[in-house]
PDB file of N, CA and C in Angstrom:
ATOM      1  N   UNK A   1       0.834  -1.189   0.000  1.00  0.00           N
ATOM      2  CA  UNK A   1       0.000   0.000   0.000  1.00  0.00           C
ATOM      3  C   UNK A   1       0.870   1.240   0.000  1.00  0.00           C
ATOM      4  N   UNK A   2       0.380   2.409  -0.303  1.00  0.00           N
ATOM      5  CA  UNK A   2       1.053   3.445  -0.428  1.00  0.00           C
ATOM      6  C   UNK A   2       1.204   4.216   1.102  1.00  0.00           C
ATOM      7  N   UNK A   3       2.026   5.357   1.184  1.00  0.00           N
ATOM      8  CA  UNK A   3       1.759   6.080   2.173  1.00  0.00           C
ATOM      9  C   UNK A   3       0.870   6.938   3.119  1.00  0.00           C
ATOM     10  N   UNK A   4       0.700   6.914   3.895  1.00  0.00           N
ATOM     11  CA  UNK A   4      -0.935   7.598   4.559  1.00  0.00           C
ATOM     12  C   UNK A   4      -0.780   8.975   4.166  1.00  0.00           C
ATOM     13  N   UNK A   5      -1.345   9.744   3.924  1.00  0.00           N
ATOM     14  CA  UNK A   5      -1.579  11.340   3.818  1.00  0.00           C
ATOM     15  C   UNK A   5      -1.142  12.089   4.954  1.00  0.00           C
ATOM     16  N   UNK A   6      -0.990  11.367   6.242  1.00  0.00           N
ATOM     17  CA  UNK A   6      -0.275  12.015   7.322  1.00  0.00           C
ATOM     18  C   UNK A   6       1.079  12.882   6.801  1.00  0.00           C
ATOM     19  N   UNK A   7       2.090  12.206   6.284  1.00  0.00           N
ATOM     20  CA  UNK A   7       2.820  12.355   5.568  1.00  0.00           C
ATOM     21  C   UNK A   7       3.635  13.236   4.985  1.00  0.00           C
ATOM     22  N   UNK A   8       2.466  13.732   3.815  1.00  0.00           N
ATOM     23  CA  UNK A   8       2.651  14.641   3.106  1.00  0.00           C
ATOM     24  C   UNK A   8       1.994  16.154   3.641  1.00  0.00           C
ATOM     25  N   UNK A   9       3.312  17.034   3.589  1.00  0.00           N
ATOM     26  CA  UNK A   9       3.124  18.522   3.728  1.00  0.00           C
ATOM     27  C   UNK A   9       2.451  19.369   3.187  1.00  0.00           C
ATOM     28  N   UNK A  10       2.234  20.067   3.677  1.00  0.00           N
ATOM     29  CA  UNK A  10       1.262  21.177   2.879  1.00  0.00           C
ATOM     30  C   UNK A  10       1.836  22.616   2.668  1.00  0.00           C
ATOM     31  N   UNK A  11       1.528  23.270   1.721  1.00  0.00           N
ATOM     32  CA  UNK A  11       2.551  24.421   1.674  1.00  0.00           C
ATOM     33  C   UNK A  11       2.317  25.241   2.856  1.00  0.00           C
ATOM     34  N   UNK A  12       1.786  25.414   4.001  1.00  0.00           N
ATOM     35  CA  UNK A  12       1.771  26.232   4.594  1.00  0.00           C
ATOM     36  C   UNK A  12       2.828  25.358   5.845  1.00  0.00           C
ATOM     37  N   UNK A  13       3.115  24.083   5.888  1.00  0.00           N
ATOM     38  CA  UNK A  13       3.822  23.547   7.131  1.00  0.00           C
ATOM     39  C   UNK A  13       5.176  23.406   6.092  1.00  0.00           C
ATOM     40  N   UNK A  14       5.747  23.716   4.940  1.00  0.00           N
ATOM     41  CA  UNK A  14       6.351  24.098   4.176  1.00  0.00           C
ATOM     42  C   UNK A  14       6.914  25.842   4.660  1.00  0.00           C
ATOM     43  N   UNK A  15       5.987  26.970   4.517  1.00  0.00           N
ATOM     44  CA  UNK A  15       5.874  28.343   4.904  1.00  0.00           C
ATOM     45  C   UNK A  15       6.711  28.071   6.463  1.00  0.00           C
ATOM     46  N   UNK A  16       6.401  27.019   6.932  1.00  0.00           N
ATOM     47  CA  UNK A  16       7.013  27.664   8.488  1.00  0.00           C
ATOM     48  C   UNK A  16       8.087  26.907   8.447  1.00  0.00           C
ATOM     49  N   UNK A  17       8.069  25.698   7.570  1.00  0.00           N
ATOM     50  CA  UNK A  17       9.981  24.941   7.590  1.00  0.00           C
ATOM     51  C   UNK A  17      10.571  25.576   7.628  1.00  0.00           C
ATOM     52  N   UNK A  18      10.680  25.988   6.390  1.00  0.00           N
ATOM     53  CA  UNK A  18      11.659  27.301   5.580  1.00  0.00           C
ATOM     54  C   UNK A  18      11.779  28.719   5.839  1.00  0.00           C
ATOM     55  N   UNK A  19      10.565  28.974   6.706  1.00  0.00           N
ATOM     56  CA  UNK A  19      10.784  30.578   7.105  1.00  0.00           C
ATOM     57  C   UNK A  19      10.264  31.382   5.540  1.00  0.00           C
ATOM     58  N   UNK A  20       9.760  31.158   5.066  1.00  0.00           N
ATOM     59  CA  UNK A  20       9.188  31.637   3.575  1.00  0.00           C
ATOM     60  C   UNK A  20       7.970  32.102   3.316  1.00  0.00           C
ATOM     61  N   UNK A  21       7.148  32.903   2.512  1.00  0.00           N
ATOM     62  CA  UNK A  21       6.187  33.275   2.190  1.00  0.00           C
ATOM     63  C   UNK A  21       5.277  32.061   1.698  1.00  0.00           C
ATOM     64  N   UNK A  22       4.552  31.933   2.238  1.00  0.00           N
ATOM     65  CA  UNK A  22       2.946  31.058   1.399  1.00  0.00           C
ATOM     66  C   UNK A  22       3.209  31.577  -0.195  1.00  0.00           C
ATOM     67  N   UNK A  23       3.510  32.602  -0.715  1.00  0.00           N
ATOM     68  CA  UNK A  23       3.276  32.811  -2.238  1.00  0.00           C
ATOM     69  C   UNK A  23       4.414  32.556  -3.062  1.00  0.00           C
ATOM     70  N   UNK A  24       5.585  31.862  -2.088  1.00  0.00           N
ATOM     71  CA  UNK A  24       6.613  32.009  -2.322  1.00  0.00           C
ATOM     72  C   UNK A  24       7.205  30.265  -2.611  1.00  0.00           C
ATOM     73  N   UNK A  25       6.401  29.408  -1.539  1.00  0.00           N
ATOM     74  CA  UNK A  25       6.410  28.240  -1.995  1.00  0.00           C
ATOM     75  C   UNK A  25       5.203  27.900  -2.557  1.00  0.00           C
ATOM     76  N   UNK A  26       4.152  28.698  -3.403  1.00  0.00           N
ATOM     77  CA  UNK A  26       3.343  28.262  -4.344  1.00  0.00           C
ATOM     78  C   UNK A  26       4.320  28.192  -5.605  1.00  0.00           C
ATOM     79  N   UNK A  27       4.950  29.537  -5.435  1.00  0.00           N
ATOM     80  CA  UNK A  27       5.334  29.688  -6.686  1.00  0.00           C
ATOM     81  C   UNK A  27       6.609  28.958  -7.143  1.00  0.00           C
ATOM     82  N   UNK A  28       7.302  28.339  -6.065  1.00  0.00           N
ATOM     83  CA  UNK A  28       8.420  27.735  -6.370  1.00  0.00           C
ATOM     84  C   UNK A  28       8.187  25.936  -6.845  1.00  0.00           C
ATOM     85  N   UNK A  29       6.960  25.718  -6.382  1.00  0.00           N
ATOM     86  CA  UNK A  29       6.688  24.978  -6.456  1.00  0.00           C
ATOM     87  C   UNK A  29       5.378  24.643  -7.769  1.00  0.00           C
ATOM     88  N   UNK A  30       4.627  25.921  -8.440  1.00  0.00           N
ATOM     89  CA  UNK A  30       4.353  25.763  -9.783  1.00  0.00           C
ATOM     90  C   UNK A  30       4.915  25.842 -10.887  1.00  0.00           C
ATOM     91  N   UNK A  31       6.056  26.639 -10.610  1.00  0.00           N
ATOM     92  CA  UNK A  31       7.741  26.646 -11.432  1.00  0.00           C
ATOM     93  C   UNK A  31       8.324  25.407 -11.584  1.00  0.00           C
ATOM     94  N   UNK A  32       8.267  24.617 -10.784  1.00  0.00           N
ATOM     95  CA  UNK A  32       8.869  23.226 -11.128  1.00  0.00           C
ATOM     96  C   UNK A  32       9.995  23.268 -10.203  1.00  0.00           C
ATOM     97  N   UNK A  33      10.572  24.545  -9.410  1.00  0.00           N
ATOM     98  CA  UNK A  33      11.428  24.586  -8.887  1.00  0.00           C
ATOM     99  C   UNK A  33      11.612  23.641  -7.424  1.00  0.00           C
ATOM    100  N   UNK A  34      10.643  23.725  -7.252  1.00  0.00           N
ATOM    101  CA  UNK A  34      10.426  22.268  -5.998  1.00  0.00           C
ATOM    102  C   UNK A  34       9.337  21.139  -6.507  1.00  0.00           C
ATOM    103  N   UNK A  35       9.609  20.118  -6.304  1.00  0.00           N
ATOM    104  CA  UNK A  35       8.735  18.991  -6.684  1.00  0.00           C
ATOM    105  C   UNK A  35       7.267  19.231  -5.660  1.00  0.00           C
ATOM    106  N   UNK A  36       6.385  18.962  -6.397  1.00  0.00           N
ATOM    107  CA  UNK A  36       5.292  18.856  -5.339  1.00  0.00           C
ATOM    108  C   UNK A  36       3.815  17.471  -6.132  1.00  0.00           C
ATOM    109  N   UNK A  37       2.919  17.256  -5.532  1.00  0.00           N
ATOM    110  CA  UNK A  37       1.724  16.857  -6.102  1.00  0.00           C
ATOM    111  C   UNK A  37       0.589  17.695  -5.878  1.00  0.00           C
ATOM    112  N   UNK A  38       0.198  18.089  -6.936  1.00  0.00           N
ATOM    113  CA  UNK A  38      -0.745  19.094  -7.071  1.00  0.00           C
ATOM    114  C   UNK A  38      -2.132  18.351  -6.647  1.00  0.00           C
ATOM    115  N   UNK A  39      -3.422  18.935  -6.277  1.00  0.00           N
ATOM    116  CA  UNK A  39      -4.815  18.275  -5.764  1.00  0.00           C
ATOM    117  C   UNK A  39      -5.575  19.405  -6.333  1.00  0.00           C
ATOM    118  N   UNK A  40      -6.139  19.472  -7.361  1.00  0.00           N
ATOM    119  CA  UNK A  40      -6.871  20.839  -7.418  1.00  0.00           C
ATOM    120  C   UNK A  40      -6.172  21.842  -6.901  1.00  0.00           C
ATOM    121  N   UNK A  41      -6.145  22.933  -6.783  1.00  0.00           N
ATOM    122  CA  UNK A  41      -5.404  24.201  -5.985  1.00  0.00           C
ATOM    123  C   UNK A  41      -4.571  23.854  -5.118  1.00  0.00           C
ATOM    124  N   UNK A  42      -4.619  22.715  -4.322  1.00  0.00           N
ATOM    125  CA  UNK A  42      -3.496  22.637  -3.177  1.00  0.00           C
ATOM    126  C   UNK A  42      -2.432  21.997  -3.679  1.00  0.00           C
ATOM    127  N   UNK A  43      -1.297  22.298  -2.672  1.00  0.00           N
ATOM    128  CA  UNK A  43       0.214  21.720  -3.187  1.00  0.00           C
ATOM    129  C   UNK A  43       0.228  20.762  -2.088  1.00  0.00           C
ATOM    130  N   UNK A  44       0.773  19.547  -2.306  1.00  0.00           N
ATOM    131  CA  UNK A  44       1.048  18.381  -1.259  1.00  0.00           C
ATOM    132  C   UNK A  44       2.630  18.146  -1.362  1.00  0.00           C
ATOM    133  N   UNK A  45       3.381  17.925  -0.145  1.00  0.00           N
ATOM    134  CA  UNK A  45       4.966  17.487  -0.804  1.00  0.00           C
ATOM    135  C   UNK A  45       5.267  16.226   0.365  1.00  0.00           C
ATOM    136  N   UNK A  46       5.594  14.885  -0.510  1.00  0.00           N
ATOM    137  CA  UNK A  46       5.868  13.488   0.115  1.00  0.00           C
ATOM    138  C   UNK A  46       7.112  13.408   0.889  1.00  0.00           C
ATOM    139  N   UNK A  47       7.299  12.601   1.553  1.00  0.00           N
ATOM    140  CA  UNK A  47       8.566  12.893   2.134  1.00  0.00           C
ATOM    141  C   UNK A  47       9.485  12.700   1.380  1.00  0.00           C
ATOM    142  N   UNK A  48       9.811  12.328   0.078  1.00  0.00           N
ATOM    143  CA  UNK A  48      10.717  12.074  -0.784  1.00  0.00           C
ATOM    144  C   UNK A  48      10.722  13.555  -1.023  1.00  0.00           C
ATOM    145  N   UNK A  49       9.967  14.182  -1.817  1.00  0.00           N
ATOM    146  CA  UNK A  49       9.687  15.459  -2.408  1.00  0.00           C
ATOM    147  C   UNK A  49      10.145  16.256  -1.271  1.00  0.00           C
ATOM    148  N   UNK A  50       9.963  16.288   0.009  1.00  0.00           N
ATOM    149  CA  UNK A  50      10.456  17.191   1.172  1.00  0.00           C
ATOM    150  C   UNK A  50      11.926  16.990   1.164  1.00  0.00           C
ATOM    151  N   UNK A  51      12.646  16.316   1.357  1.00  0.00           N
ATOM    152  CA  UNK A  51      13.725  15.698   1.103  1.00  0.00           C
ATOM    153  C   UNK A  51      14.457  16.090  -0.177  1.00  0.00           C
ATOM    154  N   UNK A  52      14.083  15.945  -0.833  1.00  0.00           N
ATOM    155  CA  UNK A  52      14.617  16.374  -2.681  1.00  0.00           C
ATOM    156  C   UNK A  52      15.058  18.244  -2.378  1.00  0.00           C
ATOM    157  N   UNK A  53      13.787  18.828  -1.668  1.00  0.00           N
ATOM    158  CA  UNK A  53      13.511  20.593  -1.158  1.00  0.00           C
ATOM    159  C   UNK A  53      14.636  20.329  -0.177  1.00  0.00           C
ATOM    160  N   UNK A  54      14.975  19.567   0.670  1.00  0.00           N
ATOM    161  CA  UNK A  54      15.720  19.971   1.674  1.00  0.00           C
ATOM    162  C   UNK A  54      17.170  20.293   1.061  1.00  0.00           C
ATOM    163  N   UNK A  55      17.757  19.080   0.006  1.00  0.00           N
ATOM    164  CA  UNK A  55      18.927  19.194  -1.023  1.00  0.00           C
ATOM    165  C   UNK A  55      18.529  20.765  -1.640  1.00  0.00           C
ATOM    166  N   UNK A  56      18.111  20.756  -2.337  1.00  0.00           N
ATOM    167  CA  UNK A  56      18.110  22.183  -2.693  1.00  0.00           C
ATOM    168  C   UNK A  56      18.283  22.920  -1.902  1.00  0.00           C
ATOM    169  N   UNK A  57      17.666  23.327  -1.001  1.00  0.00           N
ATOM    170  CA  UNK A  57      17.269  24.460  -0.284  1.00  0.00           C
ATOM    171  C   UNK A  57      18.609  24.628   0.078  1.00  0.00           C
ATOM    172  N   UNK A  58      19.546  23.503   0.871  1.00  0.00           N
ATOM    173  CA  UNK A  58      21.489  23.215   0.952  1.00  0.00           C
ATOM    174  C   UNK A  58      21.992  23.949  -0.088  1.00  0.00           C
ATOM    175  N   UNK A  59      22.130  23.602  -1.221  1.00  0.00           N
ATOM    176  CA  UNK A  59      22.582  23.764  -2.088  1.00  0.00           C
ATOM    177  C   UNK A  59      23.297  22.465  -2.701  1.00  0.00           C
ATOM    178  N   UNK A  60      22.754  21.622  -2.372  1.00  0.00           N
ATOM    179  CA  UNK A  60      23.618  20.099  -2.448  1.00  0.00           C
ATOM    180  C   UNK A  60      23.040  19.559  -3.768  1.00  0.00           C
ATOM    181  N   UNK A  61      21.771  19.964  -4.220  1.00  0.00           N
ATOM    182  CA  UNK A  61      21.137  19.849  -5.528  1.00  0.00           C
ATOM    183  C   UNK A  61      20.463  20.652  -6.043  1.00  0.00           C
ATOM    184  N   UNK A  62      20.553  20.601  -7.594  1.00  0.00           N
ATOM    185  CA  UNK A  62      19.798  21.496  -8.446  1.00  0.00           C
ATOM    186  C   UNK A  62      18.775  21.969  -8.630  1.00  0.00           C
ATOM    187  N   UNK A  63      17.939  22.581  -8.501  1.00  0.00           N
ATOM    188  CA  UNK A  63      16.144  22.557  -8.829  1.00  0.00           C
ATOM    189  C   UNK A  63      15.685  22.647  -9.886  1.00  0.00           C
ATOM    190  N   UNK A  64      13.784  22.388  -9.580  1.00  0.00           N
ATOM    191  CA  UNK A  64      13.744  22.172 -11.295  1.00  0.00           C
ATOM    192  C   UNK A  64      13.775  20.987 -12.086  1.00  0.00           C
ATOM    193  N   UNK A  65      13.062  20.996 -13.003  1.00  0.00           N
ATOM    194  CA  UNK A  65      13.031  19.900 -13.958  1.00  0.00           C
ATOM    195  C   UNK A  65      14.194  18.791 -14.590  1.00  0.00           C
ATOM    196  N   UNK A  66      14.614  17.974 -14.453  1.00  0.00           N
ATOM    197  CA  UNK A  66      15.785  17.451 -15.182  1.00  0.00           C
ATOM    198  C   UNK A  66      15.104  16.761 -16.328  1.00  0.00           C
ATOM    199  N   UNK A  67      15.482  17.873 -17.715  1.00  0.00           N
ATOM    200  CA  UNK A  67      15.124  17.804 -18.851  1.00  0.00           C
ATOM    201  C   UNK A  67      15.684  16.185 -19.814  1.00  0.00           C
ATOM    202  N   UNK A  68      16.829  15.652 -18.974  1.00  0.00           N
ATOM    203  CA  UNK A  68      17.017  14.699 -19.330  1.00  0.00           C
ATOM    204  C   UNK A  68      16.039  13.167 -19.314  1.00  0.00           C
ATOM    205  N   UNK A  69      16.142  13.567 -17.913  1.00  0.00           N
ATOM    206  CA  UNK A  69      14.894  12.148 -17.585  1.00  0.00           C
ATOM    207  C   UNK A  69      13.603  12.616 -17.843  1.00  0.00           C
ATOM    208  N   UNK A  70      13.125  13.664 -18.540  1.00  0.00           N
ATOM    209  CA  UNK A  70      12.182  13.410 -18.896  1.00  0.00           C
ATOM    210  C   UNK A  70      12.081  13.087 -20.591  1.00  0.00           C
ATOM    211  N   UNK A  71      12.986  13.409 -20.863  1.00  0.00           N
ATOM    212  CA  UNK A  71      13.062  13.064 -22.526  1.00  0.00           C
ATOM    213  C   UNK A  71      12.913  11.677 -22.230  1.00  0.00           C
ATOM    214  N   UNK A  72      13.945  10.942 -21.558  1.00  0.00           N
ATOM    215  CA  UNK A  72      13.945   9.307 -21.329  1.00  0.00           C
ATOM    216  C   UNK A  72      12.927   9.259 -21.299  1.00  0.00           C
ATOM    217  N   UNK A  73      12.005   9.618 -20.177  1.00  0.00           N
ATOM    218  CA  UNK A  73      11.369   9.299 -19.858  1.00  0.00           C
ATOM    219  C   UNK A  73       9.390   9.027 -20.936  1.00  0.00           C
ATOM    220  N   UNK A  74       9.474   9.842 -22.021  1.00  0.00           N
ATOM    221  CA  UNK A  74       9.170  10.002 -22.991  1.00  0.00           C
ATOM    222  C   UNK A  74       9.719   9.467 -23.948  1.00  0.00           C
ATOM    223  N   UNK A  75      10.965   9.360 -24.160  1.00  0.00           N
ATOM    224  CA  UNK A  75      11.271   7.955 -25.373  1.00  0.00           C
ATOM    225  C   UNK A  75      10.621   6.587 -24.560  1.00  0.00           C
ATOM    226  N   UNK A  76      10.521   6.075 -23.391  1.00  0.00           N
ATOM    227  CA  UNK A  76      10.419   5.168 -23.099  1.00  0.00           C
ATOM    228  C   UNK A  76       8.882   5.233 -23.163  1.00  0.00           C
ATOM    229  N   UNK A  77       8.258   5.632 -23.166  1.00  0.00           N
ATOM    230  CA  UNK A  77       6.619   5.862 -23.738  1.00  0.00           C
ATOM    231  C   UNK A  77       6.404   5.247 -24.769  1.00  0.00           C
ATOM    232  N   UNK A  78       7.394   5.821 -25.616  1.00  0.00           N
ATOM    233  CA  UNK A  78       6.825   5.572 -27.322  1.00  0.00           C
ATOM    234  C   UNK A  78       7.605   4.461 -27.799  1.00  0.00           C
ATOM    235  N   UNK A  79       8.088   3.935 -26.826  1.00  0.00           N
ATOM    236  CA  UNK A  79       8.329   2.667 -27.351  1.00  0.00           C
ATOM    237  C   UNK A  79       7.768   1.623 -26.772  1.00  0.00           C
TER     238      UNK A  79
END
């Protein structure tokens, strides 16, 4: 089974991790710049996805899309 919803963050328990604006992790996070799962209007982030934000936020990783794996990830579609 998957993970319980306990879990996953919400941008506003996001807003107080980070010390950041609510409009600030919408937007970083409709940018692609942080991973999130979208629900209608709300942003959800898994603990993987929190984790992935925490590397960034370090500077230990990049943000943003990696244009590579998604090409893969799209050749492997069409085939």
């Amino acid at each position: 089974m998957g993970r319980s919803s306990e879990s996953y963050a919400t941008a506003q328990e996001m807003t107080a991790k980070y010390r950041i604006g609510a409009d600030t992790v919408r937007r970083k996070a409709n940018s692609g710049e942080w991973p999130c799962d979208r629900i209608g209007r709300l942003y959800r982030f898994s603990p993987a996805q929190q984790d992935e934000i925490a590397q960034i936020v370090a500077g230990t990783q990049r943000g943003g899309y990696d244009k590579d794996r998604i090409a893969a990830a799209l050749r492997k579609l069409r085939d």
